[in-house]
PDB file of N, CA and C in Angstrom:
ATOM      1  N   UNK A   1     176.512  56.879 145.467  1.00  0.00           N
ATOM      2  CA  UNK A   1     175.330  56.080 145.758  1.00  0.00           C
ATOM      3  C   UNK A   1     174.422  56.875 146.698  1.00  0.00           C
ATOM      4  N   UNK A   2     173.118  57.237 146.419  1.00  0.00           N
ATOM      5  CA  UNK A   2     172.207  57.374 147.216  1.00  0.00           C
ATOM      6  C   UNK A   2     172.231  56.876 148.598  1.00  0.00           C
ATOM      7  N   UNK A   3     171.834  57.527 149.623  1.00  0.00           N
ATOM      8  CA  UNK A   3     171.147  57.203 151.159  1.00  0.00           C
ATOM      9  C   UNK A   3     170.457  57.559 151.660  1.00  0.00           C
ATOM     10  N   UNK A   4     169.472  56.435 152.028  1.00  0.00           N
ATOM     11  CA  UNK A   4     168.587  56.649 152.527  1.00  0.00           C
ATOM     12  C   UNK A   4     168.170  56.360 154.302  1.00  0.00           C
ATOM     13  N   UNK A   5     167.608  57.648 154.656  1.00  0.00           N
ATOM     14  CA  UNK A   5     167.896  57.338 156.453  1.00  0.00           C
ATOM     15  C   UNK A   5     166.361  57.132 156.541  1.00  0.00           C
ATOM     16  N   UNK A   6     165.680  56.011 157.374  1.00  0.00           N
ATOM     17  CA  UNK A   6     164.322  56.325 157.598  1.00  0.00           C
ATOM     18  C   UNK A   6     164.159  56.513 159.422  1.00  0.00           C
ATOM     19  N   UNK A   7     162.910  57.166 159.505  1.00  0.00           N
ATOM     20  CA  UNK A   7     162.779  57.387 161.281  1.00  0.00           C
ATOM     21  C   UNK A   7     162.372  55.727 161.822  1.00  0.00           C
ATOM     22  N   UNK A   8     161.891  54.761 160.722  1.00  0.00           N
ATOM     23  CA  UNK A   8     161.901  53.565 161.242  1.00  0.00           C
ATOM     24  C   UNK A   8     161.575  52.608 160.294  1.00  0.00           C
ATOM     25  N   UNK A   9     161.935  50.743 160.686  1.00  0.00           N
ATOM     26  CA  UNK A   9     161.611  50.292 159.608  1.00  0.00           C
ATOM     27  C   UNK A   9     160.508  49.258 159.666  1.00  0.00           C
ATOM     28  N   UNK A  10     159.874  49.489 161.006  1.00  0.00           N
ATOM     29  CA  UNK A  10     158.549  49.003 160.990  1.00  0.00           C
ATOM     30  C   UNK A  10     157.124  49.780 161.437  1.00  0.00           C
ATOM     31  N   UNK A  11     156.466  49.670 161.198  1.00  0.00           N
ATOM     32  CA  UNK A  11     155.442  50.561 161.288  1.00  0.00           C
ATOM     33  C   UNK A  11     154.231  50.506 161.490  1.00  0.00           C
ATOM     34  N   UNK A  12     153.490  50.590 162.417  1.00  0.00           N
ATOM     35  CA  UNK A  12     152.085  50.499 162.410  1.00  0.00           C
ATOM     36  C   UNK A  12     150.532  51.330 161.747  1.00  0.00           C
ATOM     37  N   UNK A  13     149.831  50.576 161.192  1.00  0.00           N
ATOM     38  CA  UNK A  13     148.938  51.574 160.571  1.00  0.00           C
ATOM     39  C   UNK A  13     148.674  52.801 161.572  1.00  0.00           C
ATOM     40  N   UNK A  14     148.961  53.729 160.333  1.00  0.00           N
ATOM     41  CA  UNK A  14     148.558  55.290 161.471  1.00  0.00           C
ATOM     42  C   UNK A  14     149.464  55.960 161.607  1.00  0.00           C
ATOM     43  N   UNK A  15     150.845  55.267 161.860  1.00  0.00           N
ATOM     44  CA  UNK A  15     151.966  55.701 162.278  1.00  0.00           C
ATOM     45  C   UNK A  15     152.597  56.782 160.520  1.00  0.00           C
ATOM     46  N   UNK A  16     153.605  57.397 160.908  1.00  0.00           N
ATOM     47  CA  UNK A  16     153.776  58.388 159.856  1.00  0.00           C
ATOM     48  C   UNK A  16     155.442  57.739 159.623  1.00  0.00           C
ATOM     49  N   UNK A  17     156.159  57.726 158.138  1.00  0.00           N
ATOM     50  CA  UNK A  17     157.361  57.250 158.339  1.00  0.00           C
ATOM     51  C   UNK A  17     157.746  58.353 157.369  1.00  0.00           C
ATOM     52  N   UNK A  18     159.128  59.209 158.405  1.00  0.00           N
ATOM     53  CA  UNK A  18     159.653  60.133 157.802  1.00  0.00           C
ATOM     54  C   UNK A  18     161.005  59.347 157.235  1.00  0.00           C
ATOM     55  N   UNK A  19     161.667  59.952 156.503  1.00  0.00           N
ATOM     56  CA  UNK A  19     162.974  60.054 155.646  1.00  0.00           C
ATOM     57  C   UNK A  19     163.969  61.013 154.879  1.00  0.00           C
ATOM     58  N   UNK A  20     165.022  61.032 154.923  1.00  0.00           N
ATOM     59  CA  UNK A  20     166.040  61.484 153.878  1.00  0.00           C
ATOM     60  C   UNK A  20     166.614  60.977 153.159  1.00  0.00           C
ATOM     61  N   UNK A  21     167.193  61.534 152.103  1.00  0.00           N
ATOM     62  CA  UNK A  21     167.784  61.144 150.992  1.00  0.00           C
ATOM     63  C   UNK A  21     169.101  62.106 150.902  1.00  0.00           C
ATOM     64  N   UNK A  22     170.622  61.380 150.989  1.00  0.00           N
ATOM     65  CA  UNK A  22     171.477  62.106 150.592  1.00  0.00           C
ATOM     66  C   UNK A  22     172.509  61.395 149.643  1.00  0.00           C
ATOM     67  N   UNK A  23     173.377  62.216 149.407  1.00  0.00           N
ATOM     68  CA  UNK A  23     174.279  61.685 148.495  1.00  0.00           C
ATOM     69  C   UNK A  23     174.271  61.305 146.960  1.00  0.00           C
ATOM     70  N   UNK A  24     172.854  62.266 146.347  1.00  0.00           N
ATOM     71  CA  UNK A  24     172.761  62.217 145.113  1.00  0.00           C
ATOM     72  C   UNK A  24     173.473  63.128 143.931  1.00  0.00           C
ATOM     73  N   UNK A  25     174.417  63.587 144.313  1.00  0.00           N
ATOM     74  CA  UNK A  25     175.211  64.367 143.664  1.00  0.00           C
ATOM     75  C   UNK A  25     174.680  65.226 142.518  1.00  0.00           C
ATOM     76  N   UNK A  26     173.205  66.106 142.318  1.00  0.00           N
ATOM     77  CA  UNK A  26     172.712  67.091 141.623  1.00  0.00           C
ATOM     78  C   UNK A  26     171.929  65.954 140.531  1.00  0.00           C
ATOM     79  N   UNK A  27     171.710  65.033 141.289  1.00  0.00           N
ATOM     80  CA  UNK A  27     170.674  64.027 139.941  1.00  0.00           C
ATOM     81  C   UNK A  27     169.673  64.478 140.073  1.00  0.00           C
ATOM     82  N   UNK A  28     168.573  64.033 139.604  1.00  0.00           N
ATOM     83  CA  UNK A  28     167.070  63.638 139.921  1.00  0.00           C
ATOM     84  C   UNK A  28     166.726  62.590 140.546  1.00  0.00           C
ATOM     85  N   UNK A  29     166.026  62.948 141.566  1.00  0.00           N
ATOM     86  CA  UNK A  29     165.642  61.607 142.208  1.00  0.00           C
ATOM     87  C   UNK A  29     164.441  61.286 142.149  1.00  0.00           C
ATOM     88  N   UNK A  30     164.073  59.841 142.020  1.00  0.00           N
ATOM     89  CA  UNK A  30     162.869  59.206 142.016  1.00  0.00           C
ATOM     90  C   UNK A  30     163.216  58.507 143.236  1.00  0.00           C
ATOM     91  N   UNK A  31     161.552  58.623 144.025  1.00  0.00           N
ATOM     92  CA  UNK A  31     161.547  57.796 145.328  1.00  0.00           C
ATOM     93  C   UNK A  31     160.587  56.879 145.026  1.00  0.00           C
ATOM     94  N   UNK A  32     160.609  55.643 144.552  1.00  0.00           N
ATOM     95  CA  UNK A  32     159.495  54.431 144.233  1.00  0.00           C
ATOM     96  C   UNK A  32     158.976  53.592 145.661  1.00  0.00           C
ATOM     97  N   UNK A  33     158.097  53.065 145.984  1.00  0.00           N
ATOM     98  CA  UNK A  33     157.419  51.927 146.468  1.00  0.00           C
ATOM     99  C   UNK A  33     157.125  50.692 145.769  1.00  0.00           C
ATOM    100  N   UNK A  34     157.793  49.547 146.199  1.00  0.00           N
ATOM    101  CA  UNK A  34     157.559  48.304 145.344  1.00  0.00           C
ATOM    102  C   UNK A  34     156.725  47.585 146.703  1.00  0.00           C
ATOM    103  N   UNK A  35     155.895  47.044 146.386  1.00  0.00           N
ATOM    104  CA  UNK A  35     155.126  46.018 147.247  1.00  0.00           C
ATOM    105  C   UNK A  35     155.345  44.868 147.228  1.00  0.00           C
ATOM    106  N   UNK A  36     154.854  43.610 148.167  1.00  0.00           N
ATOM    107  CA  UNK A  36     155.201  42.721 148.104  1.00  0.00           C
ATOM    108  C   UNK A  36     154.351  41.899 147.177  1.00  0.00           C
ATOM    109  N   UNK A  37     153.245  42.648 146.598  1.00  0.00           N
ATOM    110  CA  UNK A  37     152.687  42.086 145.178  1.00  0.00           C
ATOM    111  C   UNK A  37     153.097  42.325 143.923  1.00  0.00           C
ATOM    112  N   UNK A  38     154.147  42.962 144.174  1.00  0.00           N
ATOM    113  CA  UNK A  38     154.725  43.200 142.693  1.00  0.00           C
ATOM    114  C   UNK A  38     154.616  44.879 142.399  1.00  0.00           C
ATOM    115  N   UNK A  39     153.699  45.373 142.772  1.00  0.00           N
ATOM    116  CA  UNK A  39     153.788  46.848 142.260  1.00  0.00           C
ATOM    117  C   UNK A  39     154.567  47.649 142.384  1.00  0.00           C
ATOM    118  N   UNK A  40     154.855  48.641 141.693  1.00  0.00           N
ATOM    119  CA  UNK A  40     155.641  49.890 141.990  1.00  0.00           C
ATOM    120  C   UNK A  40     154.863  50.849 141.923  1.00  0.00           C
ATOM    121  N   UNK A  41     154.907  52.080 142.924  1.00  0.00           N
ATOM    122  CA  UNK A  41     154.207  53.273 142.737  1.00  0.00           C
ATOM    123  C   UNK A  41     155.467  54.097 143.102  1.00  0.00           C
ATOM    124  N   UNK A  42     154.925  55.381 142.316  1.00  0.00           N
ATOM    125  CA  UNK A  42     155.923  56.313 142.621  1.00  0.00           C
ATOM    126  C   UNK A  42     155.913  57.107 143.633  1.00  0.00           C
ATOM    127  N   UNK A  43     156.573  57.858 144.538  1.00  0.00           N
ATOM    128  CA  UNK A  43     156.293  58.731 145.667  1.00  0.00           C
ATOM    129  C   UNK A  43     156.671  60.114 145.675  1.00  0.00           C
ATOM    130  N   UNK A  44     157.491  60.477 144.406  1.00  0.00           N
ATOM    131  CA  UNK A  44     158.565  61.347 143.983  1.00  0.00           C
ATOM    132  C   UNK A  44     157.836  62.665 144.407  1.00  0.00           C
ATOM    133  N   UNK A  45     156.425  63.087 144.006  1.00  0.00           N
ATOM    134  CA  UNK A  45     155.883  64.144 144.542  1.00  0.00           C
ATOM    135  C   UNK A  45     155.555  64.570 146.295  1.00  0.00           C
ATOM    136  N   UNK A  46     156.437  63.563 147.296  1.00  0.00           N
ATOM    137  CA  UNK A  46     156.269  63.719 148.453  1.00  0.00           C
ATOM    138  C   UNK A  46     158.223  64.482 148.523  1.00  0.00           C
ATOM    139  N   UNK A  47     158.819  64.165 147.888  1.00  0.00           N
ATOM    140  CA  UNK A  47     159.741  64.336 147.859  1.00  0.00           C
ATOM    141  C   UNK A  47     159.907  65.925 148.009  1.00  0.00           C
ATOM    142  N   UNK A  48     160.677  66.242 149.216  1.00  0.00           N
ATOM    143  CA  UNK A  48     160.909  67.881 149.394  1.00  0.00           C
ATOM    144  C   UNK A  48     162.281  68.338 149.753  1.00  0.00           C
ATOM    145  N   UNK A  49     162.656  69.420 149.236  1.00  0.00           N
ATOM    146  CA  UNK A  49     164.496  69.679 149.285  1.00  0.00           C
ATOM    147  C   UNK A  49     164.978  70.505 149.823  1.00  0.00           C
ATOM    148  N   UNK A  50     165.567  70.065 150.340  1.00  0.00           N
ATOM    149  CA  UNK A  50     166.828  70.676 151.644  1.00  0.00           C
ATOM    150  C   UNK A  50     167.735  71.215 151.107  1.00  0.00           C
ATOM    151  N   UNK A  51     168.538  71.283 151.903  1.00  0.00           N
ATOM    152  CA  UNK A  51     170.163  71.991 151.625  1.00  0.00           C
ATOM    153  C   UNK A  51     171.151  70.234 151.464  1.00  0.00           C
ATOM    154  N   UNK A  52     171.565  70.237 150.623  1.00  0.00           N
ATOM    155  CA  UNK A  52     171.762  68.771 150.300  1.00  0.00           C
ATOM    156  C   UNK A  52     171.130  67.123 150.433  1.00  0.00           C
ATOM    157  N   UNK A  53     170.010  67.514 150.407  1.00  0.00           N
ATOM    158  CA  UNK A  53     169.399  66.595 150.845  1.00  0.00           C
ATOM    159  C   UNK A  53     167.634  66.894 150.484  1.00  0.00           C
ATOM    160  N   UNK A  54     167.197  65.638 150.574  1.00  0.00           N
ATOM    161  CA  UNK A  54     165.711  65.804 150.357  1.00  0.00           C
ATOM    162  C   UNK A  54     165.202  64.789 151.308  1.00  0.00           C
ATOM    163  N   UNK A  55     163.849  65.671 151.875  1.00  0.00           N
ATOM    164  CA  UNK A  55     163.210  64.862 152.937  1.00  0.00           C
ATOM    165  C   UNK A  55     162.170  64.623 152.552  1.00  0.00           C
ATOM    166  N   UNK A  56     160.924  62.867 152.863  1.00  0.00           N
ATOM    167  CA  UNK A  56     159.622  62.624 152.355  1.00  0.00           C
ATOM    168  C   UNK A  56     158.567  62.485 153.894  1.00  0.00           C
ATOM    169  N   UNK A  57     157.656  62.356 153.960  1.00  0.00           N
ATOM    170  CA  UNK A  57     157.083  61.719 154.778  1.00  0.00           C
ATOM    171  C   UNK A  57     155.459  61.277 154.590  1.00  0.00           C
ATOM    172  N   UNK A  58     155.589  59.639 154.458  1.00  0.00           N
ATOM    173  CA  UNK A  58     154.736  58.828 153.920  1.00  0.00           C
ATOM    174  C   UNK A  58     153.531  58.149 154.882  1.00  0.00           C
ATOM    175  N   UNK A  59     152.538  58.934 154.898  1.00  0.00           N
ATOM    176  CA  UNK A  59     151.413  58.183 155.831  1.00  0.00           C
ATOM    177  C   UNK A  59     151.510  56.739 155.186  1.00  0.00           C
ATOM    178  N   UNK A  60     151.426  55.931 156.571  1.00  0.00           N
ATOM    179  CA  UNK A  60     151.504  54.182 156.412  1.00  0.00           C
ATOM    180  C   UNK A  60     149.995  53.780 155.859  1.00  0.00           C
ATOM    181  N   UNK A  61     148.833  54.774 155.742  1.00  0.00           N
ATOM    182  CA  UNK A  61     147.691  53.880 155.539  1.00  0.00           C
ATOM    183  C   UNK A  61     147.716  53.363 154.273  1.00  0.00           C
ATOM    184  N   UNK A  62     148.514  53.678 153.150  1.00  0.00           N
ATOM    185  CA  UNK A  62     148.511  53.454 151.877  1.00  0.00           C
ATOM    186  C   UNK A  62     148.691  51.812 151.565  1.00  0.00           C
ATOM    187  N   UNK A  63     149.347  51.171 152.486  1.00  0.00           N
ATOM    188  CA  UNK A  63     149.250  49.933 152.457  1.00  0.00           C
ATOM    189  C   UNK A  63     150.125  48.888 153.593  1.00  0.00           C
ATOM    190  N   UNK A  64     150.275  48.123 153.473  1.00  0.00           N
ATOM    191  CA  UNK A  64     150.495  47.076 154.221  1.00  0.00           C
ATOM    192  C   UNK A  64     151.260  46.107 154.010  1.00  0.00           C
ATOM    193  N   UNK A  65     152.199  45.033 154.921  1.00  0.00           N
ATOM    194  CA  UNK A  65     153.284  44.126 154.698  1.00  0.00           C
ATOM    195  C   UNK A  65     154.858  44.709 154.458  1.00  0.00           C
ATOM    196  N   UNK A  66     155.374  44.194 154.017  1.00  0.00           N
ATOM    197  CA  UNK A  66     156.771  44.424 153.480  1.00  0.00           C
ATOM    198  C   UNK A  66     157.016  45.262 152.169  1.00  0.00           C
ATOM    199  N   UNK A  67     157.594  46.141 152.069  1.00  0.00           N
ATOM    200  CA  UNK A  67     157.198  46.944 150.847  1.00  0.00           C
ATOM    201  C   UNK A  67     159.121  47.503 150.822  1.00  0.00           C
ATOM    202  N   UNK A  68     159.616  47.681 149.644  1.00  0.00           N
ATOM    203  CA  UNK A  68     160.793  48.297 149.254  1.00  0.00           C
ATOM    204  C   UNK A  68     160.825  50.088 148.957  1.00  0.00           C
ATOM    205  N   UNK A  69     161.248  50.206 149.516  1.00  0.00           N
ATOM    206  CA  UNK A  69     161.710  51.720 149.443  1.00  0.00           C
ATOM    207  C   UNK A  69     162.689  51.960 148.044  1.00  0.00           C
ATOM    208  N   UNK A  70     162.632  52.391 146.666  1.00  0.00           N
ATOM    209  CA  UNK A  70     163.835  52.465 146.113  1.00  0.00           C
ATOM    210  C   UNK A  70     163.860  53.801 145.776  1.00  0.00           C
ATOM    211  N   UNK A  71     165.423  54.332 146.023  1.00  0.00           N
ATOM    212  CA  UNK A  71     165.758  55.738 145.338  1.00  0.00           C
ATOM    213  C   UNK A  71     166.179  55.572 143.870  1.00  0.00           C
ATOM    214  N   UNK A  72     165.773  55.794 143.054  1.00  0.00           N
ATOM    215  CA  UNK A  72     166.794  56.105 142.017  1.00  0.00           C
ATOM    216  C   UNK A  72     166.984  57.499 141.420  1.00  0.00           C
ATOM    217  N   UNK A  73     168.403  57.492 141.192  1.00  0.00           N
ATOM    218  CA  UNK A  73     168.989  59.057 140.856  1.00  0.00           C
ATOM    219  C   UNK A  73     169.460  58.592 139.402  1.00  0.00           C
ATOM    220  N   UNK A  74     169.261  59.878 138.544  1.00  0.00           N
ATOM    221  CA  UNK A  74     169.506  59.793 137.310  1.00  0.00           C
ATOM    222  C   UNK A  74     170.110  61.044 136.650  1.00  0.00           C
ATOM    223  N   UNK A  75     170.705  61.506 135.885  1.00  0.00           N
ATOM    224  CA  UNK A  75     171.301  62.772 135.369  1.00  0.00           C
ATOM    225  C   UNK A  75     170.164  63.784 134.887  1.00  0.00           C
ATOM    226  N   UNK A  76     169.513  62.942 134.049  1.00  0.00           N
ATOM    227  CA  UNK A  76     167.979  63.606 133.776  1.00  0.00           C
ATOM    228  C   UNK A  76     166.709  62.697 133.719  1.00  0.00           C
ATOM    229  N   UNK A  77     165.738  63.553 133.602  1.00  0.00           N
ATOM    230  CA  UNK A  77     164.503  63.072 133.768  1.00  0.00           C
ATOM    231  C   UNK A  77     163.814  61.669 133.062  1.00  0.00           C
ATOM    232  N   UNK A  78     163.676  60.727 133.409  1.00  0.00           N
ATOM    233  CA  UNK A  78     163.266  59.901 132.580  1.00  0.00           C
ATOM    234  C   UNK A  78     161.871  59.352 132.793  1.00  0.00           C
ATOM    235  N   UNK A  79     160.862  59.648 131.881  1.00  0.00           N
ATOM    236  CA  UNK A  79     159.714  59.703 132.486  1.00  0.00           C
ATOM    237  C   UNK A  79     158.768  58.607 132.369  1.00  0.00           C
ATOM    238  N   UNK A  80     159.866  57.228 132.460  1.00  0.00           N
ATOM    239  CA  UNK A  80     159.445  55.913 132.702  1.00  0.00           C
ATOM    240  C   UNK A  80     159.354  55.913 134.165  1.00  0.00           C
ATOM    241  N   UNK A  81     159.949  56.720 134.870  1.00  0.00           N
ATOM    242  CA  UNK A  81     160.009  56.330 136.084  1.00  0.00           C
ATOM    243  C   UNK A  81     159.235  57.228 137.144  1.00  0.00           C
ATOM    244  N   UNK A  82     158.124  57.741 136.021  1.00  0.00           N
ATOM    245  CA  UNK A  82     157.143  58.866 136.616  1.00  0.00           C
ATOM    246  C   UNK A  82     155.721  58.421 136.051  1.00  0.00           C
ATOM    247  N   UNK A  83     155.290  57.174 136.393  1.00  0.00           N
ATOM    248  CA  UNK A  83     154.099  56.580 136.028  1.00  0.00           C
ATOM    249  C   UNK A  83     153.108  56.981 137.129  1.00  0.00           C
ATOM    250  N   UNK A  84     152.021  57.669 136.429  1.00  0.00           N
ATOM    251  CA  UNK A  84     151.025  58.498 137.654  1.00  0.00           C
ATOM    252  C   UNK A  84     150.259  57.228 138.270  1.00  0.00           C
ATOM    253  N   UNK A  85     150.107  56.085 138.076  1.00  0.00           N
ATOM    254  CA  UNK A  85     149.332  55.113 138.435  1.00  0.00           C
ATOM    255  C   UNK A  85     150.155  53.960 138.779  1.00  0.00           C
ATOM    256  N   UNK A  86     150.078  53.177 140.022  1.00  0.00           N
ATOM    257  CA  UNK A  86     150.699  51.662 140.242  1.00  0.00           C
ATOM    258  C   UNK A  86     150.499  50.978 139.287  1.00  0.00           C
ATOM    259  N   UNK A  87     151.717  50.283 139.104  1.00  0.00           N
ATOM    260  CA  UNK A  87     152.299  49.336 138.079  1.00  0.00           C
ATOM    261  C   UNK A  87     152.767  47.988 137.956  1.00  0.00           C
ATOM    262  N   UNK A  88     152.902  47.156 137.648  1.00  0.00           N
ATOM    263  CA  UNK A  88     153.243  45.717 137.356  1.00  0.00           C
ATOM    264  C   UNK A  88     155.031  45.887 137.594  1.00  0.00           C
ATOM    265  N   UNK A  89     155.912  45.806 139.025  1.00  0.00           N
ATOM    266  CA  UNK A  89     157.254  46.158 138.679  1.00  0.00           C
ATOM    267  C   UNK A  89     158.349  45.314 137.231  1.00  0.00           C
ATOM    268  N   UNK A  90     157.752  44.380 137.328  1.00  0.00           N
ATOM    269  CA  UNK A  90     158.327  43.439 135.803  1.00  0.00           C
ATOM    270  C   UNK A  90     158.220  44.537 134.500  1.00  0.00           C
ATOM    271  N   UNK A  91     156.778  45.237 134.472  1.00  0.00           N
ATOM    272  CA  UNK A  91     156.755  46.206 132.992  1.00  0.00           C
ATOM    273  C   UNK A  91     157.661  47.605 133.556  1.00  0.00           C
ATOM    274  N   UNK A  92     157.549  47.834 134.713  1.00  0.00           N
ATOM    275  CA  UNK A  92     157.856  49.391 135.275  1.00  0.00           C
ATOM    276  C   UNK A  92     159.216  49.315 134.871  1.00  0.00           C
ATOM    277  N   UNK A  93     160.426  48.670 135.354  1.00  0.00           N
ATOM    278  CA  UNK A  93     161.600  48.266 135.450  1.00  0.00           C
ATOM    279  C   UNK A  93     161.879  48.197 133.857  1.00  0.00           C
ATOM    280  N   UNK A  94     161.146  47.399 133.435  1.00  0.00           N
ATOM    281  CA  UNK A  94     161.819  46.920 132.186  1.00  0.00           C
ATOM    282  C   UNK A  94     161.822  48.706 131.231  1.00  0.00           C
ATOM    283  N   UNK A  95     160.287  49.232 131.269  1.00  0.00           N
ATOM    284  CA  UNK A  95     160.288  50.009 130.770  1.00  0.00           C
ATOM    285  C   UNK A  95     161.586  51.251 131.096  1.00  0.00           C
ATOM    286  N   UNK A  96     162.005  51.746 132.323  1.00  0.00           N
ATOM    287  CA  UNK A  96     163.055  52.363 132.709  1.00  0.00           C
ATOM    288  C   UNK A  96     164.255  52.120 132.163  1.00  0.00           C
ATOM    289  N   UNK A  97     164.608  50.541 132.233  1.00  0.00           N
ATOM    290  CA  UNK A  97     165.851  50.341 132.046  1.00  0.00           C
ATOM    291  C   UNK A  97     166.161  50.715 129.900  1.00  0.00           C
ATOM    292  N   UNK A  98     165.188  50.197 129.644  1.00  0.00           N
ATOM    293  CA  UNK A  98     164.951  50.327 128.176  1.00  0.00           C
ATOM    294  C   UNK A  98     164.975  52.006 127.857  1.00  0.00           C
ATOM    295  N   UNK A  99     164.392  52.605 128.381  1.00  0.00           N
ATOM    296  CA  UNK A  99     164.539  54.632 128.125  1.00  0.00           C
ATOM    297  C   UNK A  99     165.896  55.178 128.843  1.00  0.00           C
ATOM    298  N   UNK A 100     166.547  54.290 129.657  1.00  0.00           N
ATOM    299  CA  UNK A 100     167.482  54.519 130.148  1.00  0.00           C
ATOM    300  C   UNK A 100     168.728  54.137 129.010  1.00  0.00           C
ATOM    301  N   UNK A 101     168.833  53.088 128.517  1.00  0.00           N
ATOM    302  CA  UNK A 101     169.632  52.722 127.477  1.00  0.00           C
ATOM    303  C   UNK A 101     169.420  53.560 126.167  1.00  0.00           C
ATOM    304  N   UNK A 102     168.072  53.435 125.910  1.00  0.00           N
ATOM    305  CA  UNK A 102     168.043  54.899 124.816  1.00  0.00           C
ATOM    306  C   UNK A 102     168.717  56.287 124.912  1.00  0.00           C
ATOM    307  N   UNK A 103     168.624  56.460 126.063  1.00  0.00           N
ATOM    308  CA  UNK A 103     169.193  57.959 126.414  1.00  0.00           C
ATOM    309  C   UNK A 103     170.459  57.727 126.632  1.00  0.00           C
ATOM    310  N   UNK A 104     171.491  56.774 126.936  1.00  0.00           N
ATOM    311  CA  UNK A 104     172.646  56.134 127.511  1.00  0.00           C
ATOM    312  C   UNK A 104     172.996  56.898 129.009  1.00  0.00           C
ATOM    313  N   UNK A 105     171.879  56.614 129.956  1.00  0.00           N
ATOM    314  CA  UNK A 105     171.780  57.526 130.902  1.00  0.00           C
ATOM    315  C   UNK A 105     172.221  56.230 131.858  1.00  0.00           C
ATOM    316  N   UNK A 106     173.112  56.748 133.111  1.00  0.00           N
ATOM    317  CA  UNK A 106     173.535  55.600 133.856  1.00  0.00           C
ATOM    318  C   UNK A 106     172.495  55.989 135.424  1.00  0.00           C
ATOM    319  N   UNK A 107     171.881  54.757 135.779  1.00  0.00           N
ATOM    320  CA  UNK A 107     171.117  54.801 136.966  1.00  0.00           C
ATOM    321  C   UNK A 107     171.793  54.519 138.491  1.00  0.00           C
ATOM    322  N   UNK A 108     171.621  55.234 138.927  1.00  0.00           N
ATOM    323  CA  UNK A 108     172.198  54.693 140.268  1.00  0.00           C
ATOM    324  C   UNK A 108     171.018  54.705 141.178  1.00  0.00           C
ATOM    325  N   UNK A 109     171.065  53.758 142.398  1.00  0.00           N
ATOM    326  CA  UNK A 109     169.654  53.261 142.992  1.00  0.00           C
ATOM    327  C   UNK A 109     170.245  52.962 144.503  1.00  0.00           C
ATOM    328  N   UNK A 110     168.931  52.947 145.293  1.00  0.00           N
ATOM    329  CA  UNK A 110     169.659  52.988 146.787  1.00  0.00           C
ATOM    330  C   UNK A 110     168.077  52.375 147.084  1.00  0.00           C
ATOM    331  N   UNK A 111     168.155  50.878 148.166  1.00  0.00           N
ATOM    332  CA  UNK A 111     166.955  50.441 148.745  1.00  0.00           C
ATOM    333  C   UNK A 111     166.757  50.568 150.218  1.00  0.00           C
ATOM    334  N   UNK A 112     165.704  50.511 150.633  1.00  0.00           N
ATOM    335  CA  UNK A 112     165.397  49.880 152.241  1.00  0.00           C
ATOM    336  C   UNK A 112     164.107  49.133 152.071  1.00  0.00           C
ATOM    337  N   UNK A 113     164.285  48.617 152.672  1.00  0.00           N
ATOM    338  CA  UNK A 113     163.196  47.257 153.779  1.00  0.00           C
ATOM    339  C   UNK A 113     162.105  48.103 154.786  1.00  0.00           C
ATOM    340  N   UNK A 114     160.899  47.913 154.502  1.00  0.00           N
ATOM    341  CA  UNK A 114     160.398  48.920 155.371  1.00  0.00           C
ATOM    342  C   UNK A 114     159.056  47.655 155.492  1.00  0.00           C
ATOM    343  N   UNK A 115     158.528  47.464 156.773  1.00  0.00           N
ATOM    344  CA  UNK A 115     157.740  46.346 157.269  1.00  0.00           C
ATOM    345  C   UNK A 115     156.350  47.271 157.813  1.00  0.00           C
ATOM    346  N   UNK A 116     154.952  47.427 156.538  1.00  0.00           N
ATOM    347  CA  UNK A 116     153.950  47.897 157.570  1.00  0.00           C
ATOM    348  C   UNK A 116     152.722  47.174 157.703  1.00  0.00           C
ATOM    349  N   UNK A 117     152.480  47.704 158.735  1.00  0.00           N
ATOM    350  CA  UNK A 117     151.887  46.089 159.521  1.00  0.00           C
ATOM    351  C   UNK A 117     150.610  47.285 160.142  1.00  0.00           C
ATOM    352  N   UNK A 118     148.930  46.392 160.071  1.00  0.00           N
ATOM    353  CA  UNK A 118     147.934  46.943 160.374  1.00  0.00           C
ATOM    354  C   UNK A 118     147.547  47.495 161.877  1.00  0.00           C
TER     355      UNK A 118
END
């Protein structure tokens, strides 16, 4: 299972929120943002790699409230889960899980709670 460490889980506009990611055992990782309106955006291109590990760091101005952090690691690339534009998470999800079953690719996923506030 994925882990994820963040430098914090609340945040004020302005403020910068760093992170790692370990324990993905040579997958691919996708780092998503789900909002508390439903969207998912992807973050995967902030994503940078270490020596076992990959570190992001996400300026807070991008938005606001309660928002989900999700990792998901996958064996290979699945490029439902590389949508260049925010998304409806009901179509995002569905679409993943559906290219995921096509491929018979098994997902493993890791969340946090991250609170940003203006």
């Amino acid at each position: 299972m994925p882990r994820i460490t963040l430098s914090a889980t609340e945040l004020k506009g302005g403020e910068t929120l760093n992170g790692t990611i370990e324990n993905f055992a040579n997958r691919v990782v996708e780092l998503l943002m789900v909002s508390d309106r439903g969207e998912v955006q992807s973050l995967s291109y902030l994503l940078k790699p270490g020596i076992d590990s990959l570190s992001f760091t996400l300026p807070t101005a991008r938005a606001s409230g309660p928002q989900l952090l999700l990792v998901v690691a996958v064996p290979q690339v699945l490029d439902s889960l590389r949508q260049p534009r925010p998304m409806a998470a009901d179509t995002f999800f569905l679409q993943a899980l559906s290219e995921a079953q096509r491929n018979k690719v098994t997902v493993i996923a890791a969340a946090r709670y991250v609170l940003l506030t203006n």
